[in-house]
N, C-alpha and C. Protein backbone atom coordinates (compact mmCIF):
# COMPACT_ATOMS: atom_id res chain seq x y z
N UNK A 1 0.01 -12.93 19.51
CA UNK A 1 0.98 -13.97 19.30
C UNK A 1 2.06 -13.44 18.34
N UNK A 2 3.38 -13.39 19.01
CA UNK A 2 4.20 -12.91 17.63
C UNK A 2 4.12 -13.87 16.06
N UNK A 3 5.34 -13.23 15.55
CA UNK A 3 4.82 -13.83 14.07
C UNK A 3 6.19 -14.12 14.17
N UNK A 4 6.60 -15.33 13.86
CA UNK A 4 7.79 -15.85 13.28
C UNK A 4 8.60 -15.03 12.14
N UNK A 5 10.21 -14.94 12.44
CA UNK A 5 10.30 -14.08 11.45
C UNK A 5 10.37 -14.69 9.95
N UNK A 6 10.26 -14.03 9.10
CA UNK A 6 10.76 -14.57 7.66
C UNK A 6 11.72 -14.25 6.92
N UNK A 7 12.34 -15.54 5.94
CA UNK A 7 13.46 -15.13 5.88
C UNK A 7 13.47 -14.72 3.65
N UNK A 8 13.72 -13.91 3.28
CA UNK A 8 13.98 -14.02 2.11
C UNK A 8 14.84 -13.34 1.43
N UNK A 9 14.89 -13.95 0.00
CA UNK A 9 16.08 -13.83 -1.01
C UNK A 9 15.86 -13.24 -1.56
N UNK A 10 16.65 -12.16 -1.98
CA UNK A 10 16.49 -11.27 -2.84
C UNK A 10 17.83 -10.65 -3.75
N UNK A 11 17.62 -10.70 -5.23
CA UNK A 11 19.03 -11.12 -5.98
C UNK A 11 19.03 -9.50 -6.72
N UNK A 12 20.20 -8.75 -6.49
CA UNK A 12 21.02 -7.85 -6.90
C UNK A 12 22.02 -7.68 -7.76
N UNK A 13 21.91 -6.83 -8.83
CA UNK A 13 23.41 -7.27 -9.39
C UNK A 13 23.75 -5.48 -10.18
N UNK A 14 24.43 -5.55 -10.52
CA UNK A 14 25.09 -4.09 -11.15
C UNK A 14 25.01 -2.69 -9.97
N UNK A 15 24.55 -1.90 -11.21
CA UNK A 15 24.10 -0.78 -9.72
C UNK A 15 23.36 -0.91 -8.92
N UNK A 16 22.17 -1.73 -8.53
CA UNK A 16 21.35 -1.53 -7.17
C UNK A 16 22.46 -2.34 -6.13
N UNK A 17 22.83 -3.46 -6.69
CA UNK A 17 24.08 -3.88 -5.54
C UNK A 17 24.69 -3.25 -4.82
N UNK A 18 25.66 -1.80 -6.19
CA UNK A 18 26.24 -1.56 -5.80
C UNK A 18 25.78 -0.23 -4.78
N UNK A 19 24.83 0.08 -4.98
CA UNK A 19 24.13 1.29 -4.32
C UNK A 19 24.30 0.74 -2.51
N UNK A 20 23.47 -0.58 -3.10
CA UNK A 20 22.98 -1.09 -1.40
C UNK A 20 24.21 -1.19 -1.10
N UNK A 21 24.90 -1.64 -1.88
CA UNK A 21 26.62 -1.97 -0.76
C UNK A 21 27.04 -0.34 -0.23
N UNK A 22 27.04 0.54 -0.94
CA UNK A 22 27.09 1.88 -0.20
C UNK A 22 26.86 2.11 0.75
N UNK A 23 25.56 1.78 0.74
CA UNK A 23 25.20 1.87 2.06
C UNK A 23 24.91 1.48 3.10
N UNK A 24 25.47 0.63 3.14
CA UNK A 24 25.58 -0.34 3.94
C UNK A 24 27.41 -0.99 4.42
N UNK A 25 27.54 -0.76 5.65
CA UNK A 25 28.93 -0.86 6.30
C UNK A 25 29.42 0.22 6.79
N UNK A 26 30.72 0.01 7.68
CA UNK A 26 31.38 1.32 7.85
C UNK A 26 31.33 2.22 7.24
N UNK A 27 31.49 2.94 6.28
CA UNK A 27 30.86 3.89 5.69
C UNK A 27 28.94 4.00 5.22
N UNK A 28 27.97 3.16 5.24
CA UNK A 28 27.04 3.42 5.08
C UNK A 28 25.86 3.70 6.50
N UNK A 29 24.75 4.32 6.14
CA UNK A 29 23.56 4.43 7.51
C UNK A 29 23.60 3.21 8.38
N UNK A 30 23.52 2.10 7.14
CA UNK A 30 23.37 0.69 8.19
C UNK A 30 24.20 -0.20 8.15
N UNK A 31 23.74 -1.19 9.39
CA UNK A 31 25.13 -2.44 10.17
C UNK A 31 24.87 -3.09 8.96
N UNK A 32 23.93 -3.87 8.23
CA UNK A 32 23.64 -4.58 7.61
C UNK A 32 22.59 -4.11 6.54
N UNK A 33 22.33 -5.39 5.80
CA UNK A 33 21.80 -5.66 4.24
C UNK A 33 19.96 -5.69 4.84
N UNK A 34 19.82 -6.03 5.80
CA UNK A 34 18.62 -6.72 6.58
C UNK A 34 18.17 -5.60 7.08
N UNK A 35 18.96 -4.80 7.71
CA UNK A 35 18.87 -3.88 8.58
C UNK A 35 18.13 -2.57 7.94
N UNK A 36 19.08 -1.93 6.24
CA UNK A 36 18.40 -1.17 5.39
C UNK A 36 17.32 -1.97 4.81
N UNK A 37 16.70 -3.27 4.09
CA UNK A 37 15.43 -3.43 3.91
C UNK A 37 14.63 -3.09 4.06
N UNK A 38 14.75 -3.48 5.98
CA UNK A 38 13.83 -3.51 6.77
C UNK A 38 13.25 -1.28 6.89
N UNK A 39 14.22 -0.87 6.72
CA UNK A 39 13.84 0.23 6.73
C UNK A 39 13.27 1.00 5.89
N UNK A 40 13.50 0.39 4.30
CA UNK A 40 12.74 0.77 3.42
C UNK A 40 11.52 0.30 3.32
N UNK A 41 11.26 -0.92 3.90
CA UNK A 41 9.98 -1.71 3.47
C UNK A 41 9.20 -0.33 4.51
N UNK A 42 9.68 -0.04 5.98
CA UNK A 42 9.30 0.42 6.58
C UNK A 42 8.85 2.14 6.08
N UNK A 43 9.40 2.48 5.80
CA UNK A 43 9.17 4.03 4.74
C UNK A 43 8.29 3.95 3.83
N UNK A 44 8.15 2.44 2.87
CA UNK A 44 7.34 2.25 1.92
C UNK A 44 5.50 2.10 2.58
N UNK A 45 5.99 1.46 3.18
CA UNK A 45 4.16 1.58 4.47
C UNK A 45 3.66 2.71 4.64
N UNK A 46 4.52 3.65 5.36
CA UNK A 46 4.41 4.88 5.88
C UNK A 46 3.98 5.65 4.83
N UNK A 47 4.62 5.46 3.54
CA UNK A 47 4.50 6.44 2.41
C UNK A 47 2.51 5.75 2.25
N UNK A 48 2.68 4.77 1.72
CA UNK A 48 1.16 4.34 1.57
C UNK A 48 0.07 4.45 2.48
N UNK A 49 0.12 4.50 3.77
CA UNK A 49 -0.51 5.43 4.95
C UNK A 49 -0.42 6.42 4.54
N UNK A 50 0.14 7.14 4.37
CA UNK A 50 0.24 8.72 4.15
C UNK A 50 -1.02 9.35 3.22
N UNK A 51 -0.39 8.55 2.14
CA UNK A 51 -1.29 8.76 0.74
C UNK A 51 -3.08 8.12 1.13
N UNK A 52 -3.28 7.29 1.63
CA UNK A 52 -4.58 6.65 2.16
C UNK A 52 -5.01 7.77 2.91
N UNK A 53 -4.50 8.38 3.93
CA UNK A 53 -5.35 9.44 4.71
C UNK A 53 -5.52 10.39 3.93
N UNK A 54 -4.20 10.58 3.14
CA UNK A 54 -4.54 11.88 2.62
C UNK A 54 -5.80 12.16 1.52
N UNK A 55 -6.17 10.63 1.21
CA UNK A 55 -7.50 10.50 0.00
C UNK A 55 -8.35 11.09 0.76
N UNK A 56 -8.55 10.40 2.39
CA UNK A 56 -9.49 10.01 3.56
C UNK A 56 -10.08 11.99 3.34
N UNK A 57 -8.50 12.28 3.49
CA UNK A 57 -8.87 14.19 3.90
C UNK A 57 -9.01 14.55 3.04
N UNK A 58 -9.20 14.84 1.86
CA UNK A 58 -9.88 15.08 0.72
C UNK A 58 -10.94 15.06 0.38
N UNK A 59 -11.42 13.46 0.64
CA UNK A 59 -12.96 13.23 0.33
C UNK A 59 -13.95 14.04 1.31
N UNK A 60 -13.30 14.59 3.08
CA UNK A 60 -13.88 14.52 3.58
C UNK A 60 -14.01 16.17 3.31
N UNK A 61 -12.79 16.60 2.96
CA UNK A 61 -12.94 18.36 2.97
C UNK A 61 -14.05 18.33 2.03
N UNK A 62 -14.33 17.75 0.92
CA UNK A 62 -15.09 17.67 -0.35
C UNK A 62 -16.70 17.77 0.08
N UNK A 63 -16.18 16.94 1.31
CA UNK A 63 -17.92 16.43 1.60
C UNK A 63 -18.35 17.89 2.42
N UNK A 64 -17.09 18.31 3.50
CA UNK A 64 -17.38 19.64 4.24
C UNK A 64 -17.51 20.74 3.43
N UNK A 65 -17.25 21.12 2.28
CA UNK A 65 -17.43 22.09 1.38
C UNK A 65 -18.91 22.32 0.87
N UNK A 66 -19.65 20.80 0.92
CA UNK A 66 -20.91 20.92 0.15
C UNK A 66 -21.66 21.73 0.65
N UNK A 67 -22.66 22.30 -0.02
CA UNK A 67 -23.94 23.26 0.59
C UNK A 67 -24.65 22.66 1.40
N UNK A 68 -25.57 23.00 3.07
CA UNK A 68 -26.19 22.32 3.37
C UNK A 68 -27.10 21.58 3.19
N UNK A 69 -27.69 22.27 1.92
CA UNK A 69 -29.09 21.99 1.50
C UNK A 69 -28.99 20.57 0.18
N UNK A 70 -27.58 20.21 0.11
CA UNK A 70 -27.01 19.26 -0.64
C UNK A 70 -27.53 17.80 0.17
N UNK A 71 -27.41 18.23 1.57
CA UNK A 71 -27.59 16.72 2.17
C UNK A 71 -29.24 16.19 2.44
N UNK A 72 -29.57 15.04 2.60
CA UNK A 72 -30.55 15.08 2.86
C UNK A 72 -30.64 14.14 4.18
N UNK A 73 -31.66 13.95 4.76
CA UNK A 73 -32.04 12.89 6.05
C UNK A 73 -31.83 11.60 5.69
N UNK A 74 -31.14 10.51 6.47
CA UNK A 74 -31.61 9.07 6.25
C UNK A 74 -31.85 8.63 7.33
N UNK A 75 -32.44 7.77 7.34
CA UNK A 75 -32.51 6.95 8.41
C UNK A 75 -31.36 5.61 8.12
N UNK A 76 -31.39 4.94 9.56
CA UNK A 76 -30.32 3.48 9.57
C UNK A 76 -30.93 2.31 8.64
N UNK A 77 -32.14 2.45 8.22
CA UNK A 77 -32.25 1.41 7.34
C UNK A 77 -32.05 2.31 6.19
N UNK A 78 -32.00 3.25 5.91
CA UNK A 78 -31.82 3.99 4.78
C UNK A 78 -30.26 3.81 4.35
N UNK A 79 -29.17 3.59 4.74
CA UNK A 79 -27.99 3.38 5.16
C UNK A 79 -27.59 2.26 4.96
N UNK A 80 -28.79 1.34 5.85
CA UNK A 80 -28.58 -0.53 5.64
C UNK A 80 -28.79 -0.73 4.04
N UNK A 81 -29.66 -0.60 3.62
CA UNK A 81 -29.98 -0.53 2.31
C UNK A 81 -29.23 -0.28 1.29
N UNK A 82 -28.54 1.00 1.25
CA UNK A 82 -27.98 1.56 0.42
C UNK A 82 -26.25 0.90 0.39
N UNK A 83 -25.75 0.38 1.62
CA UNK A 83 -24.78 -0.84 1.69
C UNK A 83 -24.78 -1.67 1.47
N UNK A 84 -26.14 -2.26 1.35
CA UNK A 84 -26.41 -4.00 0.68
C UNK A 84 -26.19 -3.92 -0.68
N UNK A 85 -26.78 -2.71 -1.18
CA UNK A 85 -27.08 -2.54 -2.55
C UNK A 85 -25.60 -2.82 -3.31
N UNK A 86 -24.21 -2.22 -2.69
CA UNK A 86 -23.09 -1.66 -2.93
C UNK A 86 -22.18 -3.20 -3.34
């Protein structure tokens, strides 16, 4: 089901105004005020995805580095358990 769009206010004044007015119009990247938001909000996601996997690949190189003899057997209730506990 789409999502209705939303609409909000957001108040500017000195230099970030004047920044966004830069860039924005005939001389700036974008048609509109809405238009660059939307693209930063959009970069700002991406950046925080980014950083989330990149924990993801870390922890996991961390875990692939360990010695074998580091791991031990569980079983699925061994697992169930140790998630309830958490």
């Amino acid at each position: 089901m789409p999502r209705t769009p939303t609409t909000m206010t957001v108040r500017l004044s000195g230099p970030l105004s004047d920044f966004v007015a830069a860039n924005v119009g005939e001389n700036g990247a974008y048609e509109n005020v809405s238009e660059y938001v939307r693209d930063l909000i959009r970069r700002d996601k991406e950046r925080k995805e980014a950083e989330a996997f990149d924990r993801l690949k870390a922890e996991l190189a961390h875990a692939y580095a360990a010695p074998e003899s580091s791991y031990k057997p569980l079983t699925a209730a061994d697992v169930i358990a140790r998630n309830q506990a958490s």
